[in-house]
C-alpha atoms as a PDB file:
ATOM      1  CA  UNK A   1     128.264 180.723  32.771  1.00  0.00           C
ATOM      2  CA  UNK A   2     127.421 182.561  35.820  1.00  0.00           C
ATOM      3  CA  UNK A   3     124.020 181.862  37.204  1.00  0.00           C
ATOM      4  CA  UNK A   4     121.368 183.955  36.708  1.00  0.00           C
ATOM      5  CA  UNK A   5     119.648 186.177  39.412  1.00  0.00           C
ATOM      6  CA  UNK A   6     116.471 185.032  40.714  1.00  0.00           C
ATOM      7  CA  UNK A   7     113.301 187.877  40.369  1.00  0.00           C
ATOM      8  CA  UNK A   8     111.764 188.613  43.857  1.00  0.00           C
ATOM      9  CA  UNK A   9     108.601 188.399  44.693  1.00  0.00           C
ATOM     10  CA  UNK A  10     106.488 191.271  44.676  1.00  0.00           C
ATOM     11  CA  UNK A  11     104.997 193.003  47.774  1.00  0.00           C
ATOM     12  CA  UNK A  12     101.100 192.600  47.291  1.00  0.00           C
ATOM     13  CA  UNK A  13      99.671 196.033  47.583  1.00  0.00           C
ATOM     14  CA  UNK A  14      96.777 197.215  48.415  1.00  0.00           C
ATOM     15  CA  UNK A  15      94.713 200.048  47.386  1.00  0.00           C
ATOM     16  CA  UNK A  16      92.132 201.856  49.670  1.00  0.00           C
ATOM     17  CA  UNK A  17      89.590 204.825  49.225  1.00  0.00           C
ATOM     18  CA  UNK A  18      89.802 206.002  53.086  1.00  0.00           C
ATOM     19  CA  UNK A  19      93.030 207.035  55.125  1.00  0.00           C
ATOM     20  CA  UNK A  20      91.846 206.865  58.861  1.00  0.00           C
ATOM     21  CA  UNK A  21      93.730 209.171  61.755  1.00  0.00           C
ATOM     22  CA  UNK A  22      92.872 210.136  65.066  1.00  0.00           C
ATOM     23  CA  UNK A  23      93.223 213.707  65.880  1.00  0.00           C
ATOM     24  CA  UNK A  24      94.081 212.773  69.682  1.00  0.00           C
ATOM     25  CA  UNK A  25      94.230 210.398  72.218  1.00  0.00           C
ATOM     26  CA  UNK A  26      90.587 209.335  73.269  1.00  0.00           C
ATOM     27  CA  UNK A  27      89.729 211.565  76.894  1.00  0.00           C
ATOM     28  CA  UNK A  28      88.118 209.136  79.546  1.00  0.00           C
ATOM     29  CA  UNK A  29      85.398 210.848  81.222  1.00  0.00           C
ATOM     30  CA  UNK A  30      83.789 208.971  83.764  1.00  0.00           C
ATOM     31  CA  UNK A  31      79.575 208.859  83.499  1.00  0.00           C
ATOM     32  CA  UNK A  32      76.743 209.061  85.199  1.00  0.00           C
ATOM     33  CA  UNK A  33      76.036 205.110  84.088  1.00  0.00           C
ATOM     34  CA  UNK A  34      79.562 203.841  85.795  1.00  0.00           C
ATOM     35  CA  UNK A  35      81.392 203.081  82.826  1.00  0.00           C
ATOM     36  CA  UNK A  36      84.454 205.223  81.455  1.00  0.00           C
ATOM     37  CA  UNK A  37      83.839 207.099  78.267  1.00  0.00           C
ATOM     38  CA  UNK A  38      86.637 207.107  75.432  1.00  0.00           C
ATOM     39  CA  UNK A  39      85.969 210.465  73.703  1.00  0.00           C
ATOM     40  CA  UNK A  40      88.161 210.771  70.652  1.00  0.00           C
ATOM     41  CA  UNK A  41      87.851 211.949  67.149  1.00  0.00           C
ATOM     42  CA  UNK A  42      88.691 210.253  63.883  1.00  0.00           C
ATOM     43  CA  UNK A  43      89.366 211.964  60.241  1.00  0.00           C
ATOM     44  CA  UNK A  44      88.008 209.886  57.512  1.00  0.00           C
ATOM     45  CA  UNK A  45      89.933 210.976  54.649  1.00  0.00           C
ATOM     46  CA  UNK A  46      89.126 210.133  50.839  1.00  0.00           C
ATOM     47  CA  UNK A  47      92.455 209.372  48.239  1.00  0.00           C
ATOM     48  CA  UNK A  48      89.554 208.779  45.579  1.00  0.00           C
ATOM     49  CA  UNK A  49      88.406 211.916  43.234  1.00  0.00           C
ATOM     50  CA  UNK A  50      84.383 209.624  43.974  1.00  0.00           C
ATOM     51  CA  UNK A  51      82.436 209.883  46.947  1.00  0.00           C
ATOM     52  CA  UNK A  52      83.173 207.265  49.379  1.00  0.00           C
ATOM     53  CA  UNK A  53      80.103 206.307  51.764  1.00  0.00           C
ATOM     54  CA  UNK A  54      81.490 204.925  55.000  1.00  0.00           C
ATOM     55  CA  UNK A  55      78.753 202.066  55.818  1.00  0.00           C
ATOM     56  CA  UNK A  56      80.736 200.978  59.689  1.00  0.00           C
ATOM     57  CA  UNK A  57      82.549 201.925  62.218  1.00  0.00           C
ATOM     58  CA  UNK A  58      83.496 199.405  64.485  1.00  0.00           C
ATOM     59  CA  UNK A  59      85.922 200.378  67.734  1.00  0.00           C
ATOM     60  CA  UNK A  60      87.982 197.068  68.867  1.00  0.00           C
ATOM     61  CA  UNK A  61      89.640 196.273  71.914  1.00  0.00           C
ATOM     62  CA  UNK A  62      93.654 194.704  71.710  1.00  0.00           C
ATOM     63  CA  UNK A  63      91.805 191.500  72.137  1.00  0.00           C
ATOM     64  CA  UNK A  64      90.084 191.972  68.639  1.00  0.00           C
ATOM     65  CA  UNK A  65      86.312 192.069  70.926  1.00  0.00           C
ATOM     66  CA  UNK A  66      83.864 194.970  69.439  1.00  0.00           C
ATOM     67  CA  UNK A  67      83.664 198.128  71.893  1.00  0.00           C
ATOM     68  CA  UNK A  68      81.145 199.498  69.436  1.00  0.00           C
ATOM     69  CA  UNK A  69      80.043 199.327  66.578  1.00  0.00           C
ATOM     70  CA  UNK A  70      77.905 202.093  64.057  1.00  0.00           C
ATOM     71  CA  UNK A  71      76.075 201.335  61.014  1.00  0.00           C
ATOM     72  CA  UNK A  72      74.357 203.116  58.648  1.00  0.00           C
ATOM     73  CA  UNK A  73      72.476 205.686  59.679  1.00  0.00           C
ATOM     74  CA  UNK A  74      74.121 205.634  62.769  1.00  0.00           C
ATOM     75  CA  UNK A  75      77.532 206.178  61.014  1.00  0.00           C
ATOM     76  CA  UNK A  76      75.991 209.574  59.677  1.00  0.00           C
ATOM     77  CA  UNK A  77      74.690 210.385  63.131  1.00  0.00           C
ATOM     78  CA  UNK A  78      78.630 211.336  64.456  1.00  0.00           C
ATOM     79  CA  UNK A  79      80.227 212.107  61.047  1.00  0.00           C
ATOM     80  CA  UNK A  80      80.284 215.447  59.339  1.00  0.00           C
ATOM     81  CA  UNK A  81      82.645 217.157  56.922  1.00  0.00           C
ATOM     82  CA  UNK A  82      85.748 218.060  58.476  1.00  0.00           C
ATOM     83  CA  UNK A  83      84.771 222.451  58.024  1.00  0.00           C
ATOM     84  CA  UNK A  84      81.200 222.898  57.753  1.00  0.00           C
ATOM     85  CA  UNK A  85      78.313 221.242  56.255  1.00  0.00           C
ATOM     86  CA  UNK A  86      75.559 218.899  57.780  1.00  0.00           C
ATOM     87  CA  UNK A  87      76.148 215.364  59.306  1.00  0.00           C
ATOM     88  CA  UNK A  88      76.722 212.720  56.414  1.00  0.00           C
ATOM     89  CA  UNK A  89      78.327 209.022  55.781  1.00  0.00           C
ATOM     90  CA  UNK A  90      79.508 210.271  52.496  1.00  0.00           C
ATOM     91  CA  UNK A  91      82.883 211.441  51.906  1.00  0.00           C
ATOM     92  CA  UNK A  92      83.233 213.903  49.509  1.00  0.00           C
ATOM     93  CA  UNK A  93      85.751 213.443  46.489  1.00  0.00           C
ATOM     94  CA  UNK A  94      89.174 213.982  48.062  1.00  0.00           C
ATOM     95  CA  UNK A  95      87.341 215.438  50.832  1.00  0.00           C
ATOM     96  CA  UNK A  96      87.209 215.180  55.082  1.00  0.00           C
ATOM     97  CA  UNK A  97      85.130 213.588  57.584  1.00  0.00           C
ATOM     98  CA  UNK A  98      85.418 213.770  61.382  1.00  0.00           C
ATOM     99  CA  UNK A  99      83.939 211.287  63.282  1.00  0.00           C
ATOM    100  CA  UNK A 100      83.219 212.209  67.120  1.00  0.00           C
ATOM    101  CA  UNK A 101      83.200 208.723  68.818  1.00  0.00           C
ATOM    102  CA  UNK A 102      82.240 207.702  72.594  1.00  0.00           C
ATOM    103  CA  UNK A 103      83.225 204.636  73.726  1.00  0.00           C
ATOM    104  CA  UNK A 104      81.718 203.330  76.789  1.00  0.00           C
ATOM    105  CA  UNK A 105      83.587 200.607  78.556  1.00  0.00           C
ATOM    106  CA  UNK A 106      83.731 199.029  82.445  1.00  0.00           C
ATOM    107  CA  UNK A 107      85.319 201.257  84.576  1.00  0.00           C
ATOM    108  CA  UNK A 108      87.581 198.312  85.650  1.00  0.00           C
ATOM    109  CA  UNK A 109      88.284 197.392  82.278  1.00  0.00           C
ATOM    110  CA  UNK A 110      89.754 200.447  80.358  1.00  0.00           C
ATOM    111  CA  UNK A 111      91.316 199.008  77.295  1.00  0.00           C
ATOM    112  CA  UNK A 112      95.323 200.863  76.585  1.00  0.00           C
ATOM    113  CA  UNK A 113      94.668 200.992  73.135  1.00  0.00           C
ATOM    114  CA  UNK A 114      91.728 200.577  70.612  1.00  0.00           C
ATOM    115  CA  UNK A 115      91.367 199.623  66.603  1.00  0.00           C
ATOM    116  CA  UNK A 116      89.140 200.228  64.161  1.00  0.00           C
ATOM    117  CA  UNK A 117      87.443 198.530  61.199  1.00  0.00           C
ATOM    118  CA  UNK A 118      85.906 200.510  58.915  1.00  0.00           C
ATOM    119  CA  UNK A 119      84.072 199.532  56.253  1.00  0.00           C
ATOM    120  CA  UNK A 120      82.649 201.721  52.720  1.00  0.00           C
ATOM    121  CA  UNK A 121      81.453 201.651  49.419  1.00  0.00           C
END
């Protein structure tokens, strides 16, 4: 009797409401304060057919350590629908944010590449 093929396991998957993208490379602007400004957009983008209110946005170094980090009515402060409409943490069913982000860091310690944990309901 020849032996019989083992199942394999199944990939765990995971579901979310919010695709994330930047639309370019952040800009570094240097201030008036000292520090280097990141200036960069993300799109917020819903896969749900429910608003999705975005209640975070946190920008993290490579090291994992918080550059910044919005909440609440912050988070509505620099988001608005991706074509026209007033700023809001809500995205619309199947619909757009931008978010228009500034990142102030040390101007000797300009990070080469930043994360982001977003968080929603």
């Amino acid at each position: 009797m020849a032996p019989q093929p083992q199942p394999q396991p199944q990939a765990e998957v995971t579901t979310t409401a919010l695709t994330v993208s930047e639309i370019h490379s952040p800009l570094r602007v240097v201030g008036s304060d000292g520090k280097t400004h990141l200036e960069y957009d993300l799109l917020l983008q819903s896969m749900f057919n429910a608003p999705v209110t975005v209640n975070s946005i946190e920008v993290l170094a490579p090291d994992g350590s918080s550059l910044l980090k919005l909440d609440g009515d912050e988070v509505a402060k620099v988001t608005a629908p991706a074509f026209t409409g007033p700023p809001t943490a809500v995205v619309p069913p199947s619909g757009t944010l931008g978010a228009v982000l500034d990142v102030a860091v040390p101007a000797d310690n300009v990070p080469d590449r930043l994360n982001h944990r977003i968080t929603y309901r």
